[in-house]
N, C-alpha and C. Protein backbone atom coordinates (compact mmCIF):
# COMPACT_ATOMS: atom_id res chain seq x y z
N UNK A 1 10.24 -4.50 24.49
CA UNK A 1 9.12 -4.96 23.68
C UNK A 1 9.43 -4.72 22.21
N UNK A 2 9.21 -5.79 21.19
CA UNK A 2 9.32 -5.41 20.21
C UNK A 2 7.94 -5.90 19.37
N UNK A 3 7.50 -5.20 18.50
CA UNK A 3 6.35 -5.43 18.00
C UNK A 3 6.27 -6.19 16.71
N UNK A 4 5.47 -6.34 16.51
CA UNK A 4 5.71 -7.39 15.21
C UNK A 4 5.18 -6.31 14.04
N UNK A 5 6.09 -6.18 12.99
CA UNK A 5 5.36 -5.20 11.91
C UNK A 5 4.00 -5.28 11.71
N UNK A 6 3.93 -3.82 11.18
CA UNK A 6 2.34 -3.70 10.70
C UNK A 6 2.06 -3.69 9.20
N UNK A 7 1.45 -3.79 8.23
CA UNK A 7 0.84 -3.94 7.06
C UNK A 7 -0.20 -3.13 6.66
N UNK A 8 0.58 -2.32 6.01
CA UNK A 8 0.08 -1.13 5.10
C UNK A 8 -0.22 -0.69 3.62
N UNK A 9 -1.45 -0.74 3.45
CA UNK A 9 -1.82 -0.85 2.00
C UNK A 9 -2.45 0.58 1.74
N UNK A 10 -1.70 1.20 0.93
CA UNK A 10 -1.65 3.01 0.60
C UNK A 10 -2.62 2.64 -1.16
N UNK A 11 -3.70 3.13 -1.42
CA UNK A 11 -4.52 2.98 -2.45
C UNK A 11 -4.95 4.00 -3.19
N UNK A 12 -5.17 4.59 -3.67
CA UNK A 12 -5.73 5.58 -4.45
C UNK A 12 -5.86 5.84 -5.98
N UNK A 13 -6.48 6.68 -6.87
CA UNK A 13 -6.78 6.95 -8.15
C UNK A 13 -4.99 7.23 -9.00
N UNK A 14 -4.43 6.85 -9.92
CA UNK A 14 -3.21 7.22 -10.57
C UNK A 14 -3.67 8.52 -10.71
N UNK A 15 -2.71 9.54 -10.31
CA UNK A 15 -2.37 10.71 -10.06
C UNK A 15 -2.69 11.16 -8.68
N UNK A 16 -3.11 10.37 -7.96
CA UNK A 16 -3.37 10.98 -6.21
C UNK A 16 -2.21 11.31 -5.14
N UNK A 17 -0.40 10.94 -5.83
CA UNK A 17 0.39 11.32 -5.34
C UNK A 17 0.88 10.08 -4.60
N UNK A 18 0.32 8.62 -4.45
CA UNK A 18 0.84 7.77 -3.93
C UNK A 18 2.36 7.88 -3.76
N UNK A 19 2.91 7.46 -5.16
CA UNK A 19 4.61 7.28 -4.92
C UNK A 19 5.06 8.38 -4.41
N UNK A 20 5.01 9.79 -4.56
CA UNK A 20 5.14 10.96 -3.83
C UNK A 20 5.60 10.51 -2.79
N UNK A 21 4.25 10.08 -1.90
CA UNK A 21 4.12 10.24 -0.69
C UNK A 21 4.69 8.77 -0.05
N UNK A 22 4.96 7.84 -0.84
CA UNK A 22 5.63 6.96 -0.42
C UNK A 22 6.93 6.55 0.03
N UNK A 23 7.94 7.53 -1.27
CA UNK A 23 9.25 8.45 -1.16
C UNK A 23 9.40 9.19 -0.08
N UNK A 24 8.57 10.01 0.30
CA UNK A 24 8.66 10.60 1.53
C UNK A 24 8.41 9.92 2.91
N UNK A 25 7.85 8.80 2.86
CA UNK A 25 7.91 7.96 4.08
C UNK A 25 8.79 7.43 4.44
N UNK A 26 9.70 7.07 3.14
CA UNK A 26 10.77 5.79 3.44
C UNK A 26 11.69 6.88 3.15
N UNK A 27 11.70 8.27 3.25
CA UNK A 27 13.31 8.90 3.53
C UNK A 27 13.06 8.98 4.95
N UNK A 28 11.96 9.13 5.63
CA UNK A 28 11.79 9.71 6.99
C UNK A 28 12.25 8.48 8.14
N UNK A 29 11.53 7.56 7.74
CA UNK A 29 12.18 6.64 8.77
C UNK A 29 13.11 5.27 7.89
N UNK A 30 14.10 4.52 8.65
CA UNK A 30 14.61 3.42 8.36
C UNK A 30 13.28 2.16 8.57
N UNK A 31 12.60 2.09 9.14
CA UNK A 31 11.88 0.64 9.41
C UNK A 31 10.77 0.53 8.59
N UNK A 32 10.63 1.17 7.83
CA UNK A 32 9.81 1.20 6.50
C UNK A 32 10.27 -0.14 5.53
N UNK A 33 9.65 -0.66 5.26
CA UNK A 33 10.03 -1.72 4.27
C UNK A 33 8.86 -1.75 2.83
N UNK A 34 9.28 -1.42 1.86
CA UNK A 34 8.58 -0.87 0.51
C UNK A 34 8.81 -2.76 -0.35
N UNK A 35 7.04 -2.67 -0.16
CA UNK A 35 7.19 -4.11 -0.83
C UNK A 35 7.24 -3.81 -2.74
N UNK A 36 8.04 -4.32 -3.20
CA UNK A 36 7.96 -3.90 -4.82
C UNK A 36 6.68 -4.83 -5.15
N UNK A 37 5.53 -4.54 -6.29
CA UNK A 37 5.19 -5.45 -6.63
C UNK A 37 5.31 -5.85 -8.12
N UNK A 38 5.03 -6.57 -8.69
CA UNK A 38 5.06 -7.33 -9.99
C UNK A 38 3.78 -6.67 -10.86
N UNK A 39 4.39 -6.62 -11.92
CA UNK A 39 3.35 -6.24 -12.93
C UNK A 39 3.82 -6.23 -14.42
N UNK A 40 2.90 -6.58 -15.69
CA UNK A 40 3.19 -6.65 -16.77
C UNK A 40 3.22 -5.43 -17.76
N UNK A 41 3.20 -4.17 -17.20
CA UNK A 41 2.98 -3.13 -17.78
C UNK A 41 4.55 -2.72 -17.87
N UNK A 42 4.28 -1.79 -19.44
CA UNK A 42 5.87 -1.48 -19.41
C UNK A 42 6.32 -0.33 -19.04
N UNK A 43 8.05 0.00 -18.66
CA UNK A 43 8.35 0.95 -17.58
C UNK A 43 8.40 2.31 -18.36
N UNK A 44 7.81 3.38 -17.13
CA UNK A 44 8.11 4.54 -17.26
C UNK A 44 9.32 5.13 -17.47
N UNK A 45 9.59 6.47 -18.47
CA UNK A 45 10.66 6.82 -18.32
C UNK A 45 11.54 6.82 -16.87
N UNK A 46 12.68 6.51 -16.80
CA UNK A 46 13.26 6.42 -15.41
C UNK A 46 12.89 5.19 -14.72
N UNK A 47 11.76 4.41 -14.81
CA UNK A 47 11.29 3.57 -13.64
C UNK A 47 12.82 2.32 -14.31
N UNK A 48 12.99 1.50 -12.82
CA UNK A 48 13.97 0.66 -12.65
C UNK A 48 13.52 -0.81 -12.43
N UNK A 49 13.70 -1.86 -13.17
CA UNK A 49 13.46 -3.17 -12.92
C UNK A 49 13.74 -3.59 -11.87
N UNK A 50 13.18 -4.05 -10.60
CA UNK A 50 13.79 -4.59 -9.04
C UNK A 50 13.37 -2.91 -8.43
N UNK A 51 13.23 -2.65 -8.49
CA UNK A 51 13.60 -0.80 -7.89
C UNK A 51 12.26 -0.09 -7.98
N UNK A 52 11.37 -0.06 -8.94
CA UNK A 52 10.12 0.23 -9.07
C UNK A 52 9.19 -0.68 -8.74
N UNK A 53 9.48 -1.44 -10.12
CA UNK A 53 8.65 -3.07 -9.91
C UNK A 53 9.60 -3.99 -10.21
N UNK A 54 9.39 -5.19 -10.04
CA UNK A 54 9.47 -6.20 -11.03
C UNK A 54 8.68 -5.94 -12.03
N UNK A 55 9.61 -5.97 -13.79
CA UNK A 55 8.53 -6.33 -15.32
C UNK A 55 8.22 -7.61 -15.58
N UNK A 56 7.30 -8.03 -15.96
CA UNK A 56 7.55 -9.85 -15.91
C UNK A 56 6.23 -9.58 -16.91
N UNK A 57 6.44 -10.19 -17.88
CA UNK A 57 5.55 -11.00 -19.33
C UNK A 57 4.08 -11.38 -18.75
N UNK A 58 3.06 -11.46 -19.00
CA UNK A 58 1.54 -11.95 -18.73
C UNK A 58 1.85 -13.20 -18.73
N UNK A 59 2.80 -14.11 -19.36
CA UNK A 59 2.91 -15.56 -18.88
C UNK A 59 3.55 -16.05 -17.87
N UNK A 60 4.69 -15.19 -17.38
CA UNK A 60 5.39 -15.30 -15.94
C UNK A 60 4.62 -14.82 -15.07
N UNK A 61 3.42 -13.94 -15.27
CA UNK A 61 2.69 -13.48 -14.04
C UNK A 61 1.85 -14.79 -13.59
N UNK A 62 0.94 -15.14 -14.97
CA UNK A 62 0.13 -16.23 -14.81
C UNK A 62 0.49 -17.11 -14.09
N UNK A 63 2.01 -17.37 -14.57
CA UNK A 63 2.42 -18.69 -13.69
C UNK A 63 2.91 -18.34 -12.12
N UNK A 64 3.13 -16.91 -11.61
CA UNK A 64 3.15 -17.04 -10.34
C UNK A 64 1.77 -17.45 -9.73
N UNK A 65 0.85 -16.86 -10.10
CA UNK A 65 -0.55 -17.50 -9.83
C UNK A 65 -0.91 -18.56 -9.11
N UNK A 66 -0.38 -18.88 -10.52
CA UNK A 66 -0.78 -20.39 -9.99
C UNK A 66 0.10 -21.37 -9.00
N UNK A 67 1.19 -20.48 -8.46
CA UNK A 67 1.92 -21.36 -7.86
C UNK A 67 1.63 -20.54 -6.67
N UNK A 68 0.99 -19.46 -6.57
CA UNK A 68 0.34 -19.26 -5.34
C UNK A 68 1.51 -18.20 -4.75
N UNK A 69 1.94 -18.31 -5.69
CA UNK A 69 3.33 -16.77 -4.66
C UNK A 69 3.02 -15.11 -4.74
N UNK A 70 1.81 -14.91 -4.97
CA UNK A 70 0.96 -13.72 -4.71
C UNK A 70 0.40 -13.66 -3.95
N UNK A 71 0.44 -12.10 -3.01
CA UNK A 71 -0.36 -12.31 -1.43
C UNK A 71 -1.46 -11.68 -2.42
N UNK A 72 -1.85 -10.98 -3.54
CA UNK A 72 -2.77 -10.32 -4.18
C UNK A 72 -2.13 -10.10 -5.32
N UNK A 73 -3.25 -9.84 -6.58
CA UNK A 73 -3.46 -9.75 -7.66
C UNK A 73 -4.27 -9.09 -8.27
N UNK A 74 -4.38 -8.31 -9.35
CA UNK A 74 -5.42 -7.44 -10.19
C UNK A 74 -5.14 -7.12 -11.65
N UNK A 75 -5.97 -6.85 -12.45
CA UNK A 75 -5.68 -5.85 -13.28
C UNK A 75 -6.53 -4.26 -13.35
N UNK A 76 -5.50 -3.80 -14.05
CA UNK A 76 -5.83 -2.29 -14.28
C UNK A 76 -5.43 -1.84 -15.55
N UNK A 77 -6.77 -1.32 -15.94
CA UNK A 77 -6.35 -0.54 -17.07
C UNK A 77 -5.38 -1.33 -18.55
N UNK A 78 -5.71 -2.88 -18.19
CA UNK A 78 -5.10 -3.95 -19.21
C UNK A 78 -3.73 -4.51 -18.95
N UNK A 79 -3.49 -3.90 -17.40
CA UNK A 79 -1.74 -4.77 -17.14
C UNK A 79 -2.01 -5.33 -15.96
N UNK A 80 -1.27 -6.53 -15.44
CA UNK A 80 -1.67 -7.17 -14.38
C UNK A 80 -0.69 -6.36 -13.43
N UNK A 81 -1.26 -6.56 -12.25
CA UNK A 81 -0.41 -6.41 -10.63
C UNK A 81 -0.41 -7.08 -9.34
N UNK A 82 0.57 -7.35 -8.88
CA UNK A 82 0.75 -8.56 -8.13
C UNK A 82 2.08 -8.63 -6.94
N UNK A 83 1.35 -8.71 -5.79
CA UNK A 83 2.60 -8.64 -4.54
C UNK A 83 2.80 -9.69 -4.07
N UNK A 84 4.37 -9.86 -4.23
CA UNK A 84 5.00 -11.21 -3.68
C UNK A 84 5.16 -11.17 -1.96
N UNK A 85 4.21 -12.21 -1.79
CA UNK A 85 4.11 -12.90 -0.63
C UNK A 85 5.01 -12.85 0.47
N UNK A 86 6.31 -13.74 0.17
CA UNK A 86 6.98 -14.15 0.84
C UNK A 86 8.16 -12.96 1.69
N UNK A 87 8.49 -11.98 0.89
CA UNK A 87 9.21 -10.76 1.53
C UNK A 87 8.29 -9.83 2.39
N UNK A 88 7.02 -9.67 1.92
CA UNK A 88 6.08 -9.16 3.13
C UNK A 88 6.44 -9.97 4.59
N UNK A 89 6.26 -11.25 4.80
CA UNK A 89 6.01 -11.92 5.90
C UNK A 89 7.60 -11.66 6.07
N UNK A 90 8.47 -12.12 5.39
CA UNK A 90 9.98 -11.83 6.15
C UNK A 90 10.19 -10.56 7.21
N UNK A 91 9.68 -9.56 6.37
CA UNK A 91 9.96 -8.42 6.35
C UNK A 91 9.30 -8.13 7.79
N UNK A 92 7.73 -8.66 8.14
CA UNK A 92 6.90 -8.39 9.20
C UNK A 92 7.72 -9.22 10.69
N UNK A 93 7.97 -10.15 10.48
CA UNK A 93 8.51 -11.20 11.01
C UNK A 93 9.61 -10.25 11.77
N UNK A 94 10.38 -9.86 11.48
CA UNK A 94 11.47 -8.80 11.43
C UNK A 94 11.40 -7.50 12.12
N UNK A 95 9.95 -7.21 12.46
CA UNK A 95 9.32 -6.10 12.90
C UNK A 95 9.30 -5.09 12.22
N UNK A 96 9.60 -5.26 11.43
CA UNK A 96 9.26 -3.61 10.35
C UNK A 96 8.19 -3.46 9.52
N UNK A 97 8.07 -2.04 9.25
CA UNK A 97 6.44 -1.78 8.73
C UNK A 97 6.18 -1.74 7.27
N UNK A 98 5.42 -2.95 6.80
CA UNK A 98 5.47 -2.84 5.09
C UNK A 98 4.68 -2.18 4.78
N UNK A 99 5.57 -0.99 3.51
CA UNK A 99 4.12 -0.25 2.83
C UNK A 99 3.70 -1.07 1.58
N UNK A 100 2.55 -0.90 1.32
CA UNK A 100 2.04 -1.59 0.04
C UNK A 100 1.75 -0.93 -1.22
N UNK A 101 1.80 -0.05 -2.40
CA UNK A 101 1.43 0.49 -3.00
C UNK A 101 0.28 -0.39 -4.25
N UNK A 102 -1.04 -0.60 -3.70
CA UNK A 102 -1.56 -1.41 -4.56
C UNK A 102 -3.19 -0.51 -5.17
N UNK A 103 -3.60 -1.31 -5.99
CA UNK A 103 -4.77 -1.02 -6.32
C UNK A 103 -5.93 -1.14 -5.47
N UNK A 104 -7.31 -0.65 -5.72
CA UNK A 104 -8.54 -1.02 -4.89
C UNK A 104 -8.46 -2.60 -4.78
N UNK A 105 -8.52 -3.01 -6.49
CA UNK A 105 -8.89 -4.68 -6.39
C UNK A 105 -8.73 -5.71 -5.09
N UNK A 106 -6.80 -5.21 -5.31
CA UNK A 106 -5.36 -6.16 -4.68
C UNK A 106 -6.18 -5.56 -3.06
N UNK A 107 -6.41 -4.21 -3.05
CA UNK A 107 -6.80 -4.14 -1.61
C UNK A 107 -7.49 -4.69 -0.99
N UNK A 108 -8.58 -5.44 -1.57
CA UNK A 108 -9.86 -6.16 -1.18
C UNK A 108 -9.57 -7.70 -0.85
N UNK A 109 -8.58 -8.04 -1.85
CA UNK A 109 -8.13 -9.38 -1.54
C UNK A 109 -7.27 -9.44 -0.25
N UNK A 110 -6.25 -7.95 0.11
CA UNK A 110 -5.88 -8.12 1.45
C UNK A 110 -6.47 -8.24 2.44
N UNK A 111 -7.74 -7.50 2.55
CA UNK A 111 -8.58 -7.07 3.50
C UNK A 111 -9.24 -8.46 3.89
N UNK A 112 -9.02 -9.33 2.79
CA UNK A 112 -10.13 -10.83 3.42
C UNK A 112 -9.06 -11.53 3.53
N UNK A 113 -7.75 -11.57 3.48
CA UNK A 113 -6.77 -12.62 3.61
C UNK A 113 -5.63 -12.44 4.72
N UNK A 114 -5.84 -10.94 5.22
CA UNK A 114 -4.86 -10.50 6.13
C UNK A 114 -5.57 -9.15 6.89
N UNK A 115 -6.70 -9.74 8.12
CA UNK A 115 -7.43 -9.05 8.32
C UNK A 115 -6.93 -7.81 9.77
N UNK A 116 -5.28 -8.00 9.15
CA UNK A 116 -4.85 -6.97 10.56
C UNK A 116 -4.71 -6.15 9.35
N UNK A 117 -4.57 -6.06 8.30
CA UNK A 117 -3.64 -4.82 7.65
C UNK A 117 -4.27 -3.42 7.85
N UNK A 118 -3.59 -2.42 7.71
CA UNK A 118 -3.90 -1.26 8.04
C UNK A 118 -4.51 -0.30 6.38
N UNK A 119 -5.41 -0.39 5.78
CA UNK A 119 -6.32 -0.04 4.54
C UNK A 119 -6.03 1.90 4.68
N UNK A 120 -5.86 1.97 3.88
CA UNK A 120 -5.35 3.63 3.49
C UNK A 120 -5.93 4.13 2.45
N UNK A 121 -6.72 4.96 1.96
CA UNK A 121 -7.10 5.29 0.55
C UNK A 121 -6.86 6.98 0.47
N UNK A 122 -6.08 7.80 -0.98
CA UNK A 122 -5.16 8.55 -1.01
C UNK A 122 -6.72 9.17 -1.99
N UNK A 123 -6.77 10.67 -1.61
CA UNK A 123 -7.76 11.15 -3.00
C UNK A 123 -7.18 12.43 -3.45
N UNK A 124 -7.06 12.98 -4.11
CA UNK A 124 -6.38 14.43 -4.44
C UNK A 124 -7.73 15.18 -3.92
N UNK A 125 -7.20 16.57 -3.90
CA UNK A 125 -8.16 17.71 -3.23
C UNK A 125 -9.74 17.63 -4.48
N UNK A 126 -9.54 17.57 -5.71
CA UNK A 126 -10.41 17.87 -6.45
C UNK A 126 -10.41 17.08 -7.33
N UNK A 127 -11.65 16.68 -8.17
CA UNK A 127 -11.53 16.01 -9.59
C UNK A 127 -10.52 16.70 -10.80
N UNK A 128 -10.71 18.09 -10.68
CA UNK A 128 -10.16 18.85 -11.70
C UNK A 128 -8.83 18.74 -11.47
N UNK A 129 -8.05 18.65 -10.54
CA UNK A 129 -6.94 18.58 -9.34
C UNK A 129 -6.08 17.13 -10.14
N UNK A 130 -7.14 16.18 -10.18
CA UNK A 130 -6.82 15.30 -10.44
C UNK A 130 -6.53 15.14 -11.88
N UNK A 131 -7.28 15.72 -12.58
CA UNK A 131 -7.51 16.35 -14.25
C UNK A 131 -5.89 16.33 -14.67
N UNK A 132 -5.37 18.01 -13.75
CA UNK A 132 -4.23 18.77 -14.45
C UNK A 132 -3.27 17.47 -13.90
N UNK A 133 -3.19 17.03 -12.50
CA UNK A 133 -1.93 16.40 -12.79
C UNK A 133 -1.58 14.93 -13.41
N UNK A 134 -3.00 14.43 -13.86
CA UNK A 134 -2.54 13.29 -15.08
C UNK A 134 -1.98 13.92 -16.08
N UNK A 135 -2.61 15.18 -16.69
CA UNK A 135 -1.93 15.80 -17.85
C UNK A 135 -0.74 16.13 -17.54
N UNK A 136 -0.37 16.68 -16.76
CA UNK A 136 0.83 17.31 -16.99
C UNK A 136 2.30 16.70 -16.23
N UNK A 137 1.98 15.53 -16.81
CA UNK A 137 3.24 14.07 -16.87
C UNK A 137 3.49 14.13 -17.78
N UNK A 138 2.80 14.57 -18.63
CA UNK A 138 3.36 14.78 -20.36
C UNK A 138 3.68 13.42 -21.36
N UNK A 139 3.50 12.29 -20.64
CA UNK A 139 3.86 10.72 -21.38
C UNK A 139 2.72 9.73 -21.27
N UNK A 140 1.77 10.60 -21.19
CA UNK A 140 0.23 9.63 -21.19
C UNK A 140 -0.67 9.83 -22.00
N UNK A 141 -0.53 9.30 -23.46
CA UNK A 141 -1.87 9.81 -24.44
C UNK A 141 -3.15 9.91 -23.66
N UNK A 142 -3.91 10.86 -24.46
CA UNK A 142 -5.43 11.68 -24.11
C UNK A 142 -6.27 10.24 -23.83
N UNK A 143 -6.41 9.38 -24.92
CA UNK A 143 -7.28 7.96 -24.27
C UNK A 143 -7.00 7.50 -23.23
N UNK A 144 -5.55 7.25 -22.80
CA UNK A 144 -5.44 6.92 -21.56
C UNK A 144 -5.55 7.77 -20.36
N UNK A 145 -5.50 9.19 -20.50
CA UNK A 145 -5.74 10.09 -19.53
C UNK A 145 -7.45 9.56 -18.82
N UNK A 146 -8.23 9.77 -20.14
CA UNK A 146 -9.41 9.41 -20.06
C UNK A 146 -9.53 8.21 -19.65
N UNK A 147 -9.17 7.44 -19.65
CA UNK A 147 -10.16 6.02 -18.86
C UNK A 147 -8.60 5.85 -17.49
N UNK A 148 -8.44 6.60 -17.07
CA UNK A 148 -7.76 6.47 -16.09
C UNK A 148 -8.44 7.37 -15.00
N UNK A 149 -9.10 8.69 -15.71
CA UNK A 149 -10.39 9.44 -15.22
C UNK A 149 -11.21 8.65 -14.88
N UNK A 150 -11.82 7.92 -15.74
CA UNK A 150 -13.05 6.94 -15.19
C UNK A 150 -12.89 6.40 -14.56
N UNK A 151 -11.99 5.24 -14.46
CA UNK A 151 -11.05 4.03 -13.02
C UNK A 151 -10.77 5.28 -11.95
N UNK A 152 -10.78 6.33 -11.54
CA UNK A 152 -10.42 7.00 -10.57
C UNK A 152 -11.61 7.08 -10.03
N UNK A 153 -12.65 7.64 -10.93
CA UNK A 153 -14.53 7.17 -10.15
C UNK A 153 -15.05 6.17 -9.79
N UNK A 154 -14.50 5.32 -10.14
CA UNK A 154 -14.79 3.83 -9.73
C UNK A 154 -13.99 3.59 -8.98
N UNK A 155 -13.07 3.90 -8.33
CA UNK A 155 -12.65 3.67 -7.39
C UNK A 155 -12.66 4.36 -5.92
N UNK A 156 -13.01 6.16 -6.08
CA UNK A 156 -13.61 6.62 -5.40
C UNK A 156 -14.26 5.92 -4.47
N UNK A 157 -15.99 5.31 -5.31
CA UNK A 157 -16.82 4.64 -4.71
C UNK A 157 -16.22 3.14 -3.96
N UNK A 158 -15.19 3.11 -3.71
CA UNK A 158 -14.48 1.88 -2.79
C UNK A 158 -13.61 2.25 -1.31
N UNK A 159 -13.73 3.72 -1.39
CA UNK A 159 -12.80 4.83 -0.56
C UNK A 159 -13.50 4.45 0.73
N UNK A 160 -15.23 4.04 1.33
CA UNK A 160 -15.83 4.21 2.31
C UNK A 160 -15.11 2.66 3.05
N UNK A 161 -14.88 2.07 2.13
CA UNK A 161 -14.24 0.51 2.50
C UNK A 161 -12.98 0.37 3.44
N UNK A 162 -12.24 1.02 3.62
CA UNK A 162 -10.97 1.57 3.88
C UNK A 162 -11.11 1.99 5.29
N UNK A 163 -10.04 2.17 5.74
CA UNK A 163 -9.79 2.28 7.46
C UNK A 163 -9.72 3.77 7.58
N UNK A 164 -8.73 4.49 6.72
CA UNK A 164 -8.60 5.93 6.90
C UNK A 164 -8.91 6.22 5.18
N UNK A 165 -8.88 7.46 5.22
CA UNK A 165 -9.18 8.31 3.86
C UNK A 165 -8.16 9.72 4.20
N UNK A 166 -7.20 10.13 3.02
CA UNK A 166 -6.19 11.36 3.35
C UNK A 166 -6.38 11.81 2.23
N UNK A 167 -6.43 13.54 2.43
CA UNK A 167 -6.39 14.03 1.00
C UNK A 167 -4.97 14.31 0.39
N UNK A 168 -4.68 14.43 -0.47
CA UNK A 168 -3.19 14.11 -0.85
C UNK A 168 -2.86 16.15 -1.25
N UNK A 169 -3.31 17.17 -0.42
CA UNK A 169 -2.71 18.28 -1.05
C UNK A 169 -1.46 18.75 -0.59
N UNK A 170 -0.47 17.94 0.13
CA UNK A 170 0.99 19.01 -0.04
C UNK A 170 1.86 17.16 0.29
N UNK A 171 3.13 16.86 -0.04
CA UNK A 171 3.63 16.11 0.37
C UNK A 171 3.53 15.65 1.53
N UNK A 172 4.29 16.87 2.62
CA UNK A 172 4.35 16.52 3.86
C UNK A 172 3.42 16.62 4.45
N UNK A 173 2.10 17.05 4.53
CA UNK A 173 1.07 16.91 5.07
C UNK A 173 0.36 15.64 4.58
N UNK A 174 0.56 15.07 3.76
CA UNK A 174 0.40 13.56 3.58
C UNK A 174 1.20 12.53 4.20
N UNK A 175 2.43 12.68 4.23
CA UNK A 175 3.02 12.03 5.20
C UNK A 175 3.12 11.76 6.70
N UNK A 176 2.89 13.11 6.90
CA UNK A 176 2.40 13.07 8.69
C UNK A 176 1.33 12.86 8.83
N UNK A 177 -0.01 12.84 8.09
CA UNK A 177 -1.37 11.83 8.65
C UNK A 177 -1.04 10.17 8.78
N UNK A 178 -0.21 9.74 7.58
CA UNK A 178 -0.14 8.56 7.49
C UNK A 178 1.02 7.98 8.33
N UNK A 179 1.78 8.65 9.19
CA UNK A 179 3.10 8.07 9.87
C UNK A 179 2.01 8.47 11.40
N UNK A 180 1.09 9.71 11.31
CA UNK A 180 0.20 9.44 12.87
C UNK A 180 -0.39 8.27 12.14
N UNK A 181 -1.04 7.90 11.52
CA UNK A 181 -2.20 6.64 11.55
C UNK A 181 -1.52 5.14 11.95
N UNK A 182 -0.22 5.09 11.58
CA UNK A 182 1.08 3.79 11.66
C UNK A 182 0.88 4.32 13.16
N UNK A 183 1.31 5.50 13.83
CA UNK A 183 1.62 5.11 15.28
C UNK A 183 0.55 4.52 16.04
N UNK A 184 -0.72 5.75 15.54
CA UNK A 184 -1.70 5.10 16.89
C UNK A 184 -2.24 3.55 16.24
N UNK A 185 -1.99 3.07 15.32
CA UNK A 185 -2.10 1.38 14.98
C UNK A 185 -1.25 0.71 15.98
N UNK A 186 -0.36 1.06 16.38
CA UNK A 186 1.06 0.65 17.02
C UNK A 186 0.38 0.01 17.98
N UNK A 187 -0.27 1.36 18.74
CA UNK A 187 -0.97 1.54 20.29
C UNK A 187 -2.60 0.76 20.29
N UNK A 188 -2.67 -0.10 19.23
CA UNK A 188 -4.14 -0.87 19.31
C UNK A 188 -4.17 -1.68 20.81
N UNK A 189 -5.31 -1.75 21.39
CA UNK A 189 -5.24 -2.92 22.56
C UNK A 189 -5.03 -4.54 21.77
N UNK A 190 -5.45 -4.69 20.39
CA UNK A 190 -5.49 -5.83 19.89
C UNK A 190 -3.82 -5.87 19.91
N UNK A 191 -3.17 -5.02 19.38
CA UNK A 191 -1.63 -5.50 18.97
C UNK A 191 -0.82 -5.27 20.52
N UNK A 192 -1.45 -5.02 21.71
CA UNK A 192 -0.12 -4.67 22.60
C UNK A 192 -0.54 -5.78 23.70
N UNK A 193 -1.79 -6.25 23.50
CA UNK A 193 -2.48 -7.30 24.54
C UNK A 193 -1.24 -8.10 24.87
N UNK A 194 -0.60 -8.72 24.08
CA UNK A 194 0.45 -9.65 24.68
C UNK A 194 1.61 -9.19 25.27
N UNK A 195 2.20 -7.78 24.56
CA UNK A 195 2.78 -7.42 25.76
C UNK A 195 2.39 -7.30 26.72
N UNK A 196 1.60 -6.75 27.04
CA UNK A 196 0.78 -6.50 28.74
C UNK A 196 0.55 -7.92 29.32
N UNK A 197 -0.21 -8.86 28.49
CA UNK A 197 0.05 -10.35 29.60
C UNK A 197 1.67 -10.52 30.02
N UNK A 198 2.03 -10.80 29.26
CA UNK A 198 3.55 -11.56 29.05
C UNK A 198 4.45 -10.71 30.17
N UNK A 199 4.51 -9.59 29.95
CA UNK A 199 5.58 -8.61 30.92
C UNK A 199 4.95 -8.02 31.97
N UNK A 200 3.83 -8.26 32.60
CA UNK A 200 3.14 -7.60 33.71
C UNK A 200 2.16 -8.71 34.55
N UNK A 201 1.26 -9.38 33.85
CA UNK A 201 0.21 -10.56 34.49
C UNK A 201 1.47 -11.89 34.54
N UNK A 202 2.26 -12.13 33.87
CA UNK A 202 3.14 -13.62 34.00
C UNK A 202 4.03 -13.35 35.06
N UNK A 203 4.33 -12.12 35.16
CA UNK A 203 5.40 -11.54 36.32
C UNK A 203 5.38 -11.52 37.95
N UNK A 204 3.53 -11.05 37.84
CA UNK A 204 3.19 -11.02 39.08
C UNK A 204 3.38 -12.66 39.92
N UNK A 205 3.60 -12.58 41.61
CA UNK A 205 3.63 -13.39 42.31
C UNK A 205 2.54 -14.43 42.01
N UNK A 206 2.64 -15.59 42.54
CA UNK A 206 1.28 -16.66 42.70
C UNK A 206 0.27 -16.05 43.13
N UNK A 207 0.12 -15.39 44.81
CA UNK A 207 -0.52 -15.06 45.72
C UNK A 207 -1.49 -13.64 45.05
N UNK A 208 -1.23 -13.14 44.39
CA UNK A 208 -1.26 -11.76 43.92
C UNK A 208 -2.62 -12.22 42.72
């Protein structure tokens, strides 16, 4: 039996440890497939063009748009973000499990356009929690600390929307809620129904 990948959209407030914990998924297993997405914001020290994101101009985003090669789209905080379509479905097709690293917005548009995906929302243990480790990245002026505070409350209130909710306090204890939540998805009656017709009810005799 081979299953057809599952679709995983990991969400939470900037500083809740997402990429952390995303790094740590995709050292643990090979069938992880990390969809990059697109965005017009410019790169972090270290971050890699193709490797982090795609960088692409507000007019190359626009125009993927409109040509429809976004499975989702948003902005945040004044930069757009946007996941290309077409390597998700390869990738699923293929049987392997895409993670998504997106916003609330992009999440909402999955949730009505791809109503198997598996909805994840990441919160740190505390507000204050959340406080020290925007600060202490050390490359984020105080205004932006602050309204990245606020977009973290507003997004909170989108957390009840979501399939699971994980608190993000140690790496690996974030990783093993979210690699149990991928398995028992595995084991849905919705996703194994066809194995069970196909290899057990098609098998049996006429008479039977």
């Amino acid at each position: 039996m081979k299953d057809r990948g599952i679709l995983i959209v990991l969400s939470g407030p900037s500083g809740s440890g997402k990429s952390t914990a995303m790094a740590e998924l995709l050292h643990r297993r090979d069938n992880y497939y990390f969809s990059i997405s697109a965005t017009t914001r410019d790169p972090r020290p270290g971050e890699q063009d193709g490797v982090n994101y795609w960088f692409v101009t507000r007019e190359r985003f626009e125009q993927m748009i409109r040509r429809d090669e976004l499975l989702e789209h948003a902005e945040y905080v004044g930069n757009c973000y946007g996941t290309p379509a077409g390597p998700i479905d390869e990738a699923l097709d293929q049987g392997k499990d895409v993670l998504l690293d997106i916003e609330v917005q992009g999440a909402m548009q999955i949730r009505s356009r791809r109503t198997d995906a598996v909805l994840i929302f990441m919160v740190p243990p505390s507000y204050e929690e959340l406080s020290r480790r925007l600060n202490s990245r050390g490359d984020t002026p105080p205004d932006k600390i602050k309204a990245r505070l606020e977009t973290a409350l507003r997004e909170l209130h989108l957390a009840p929307e979501y399939d699971y909710i994980v608190v993000s306090e140690t790496v690996d204890g974030v990783a093993d809620e979210i690699e149990a939540i991928i398995d028992a998805e595995k084991c849905r009656a919705q996703r194994r129904a066809k194995f069970v017709k196909e290899d057990f009810f098609n098998a049996l005799p006429p008479h039977v």
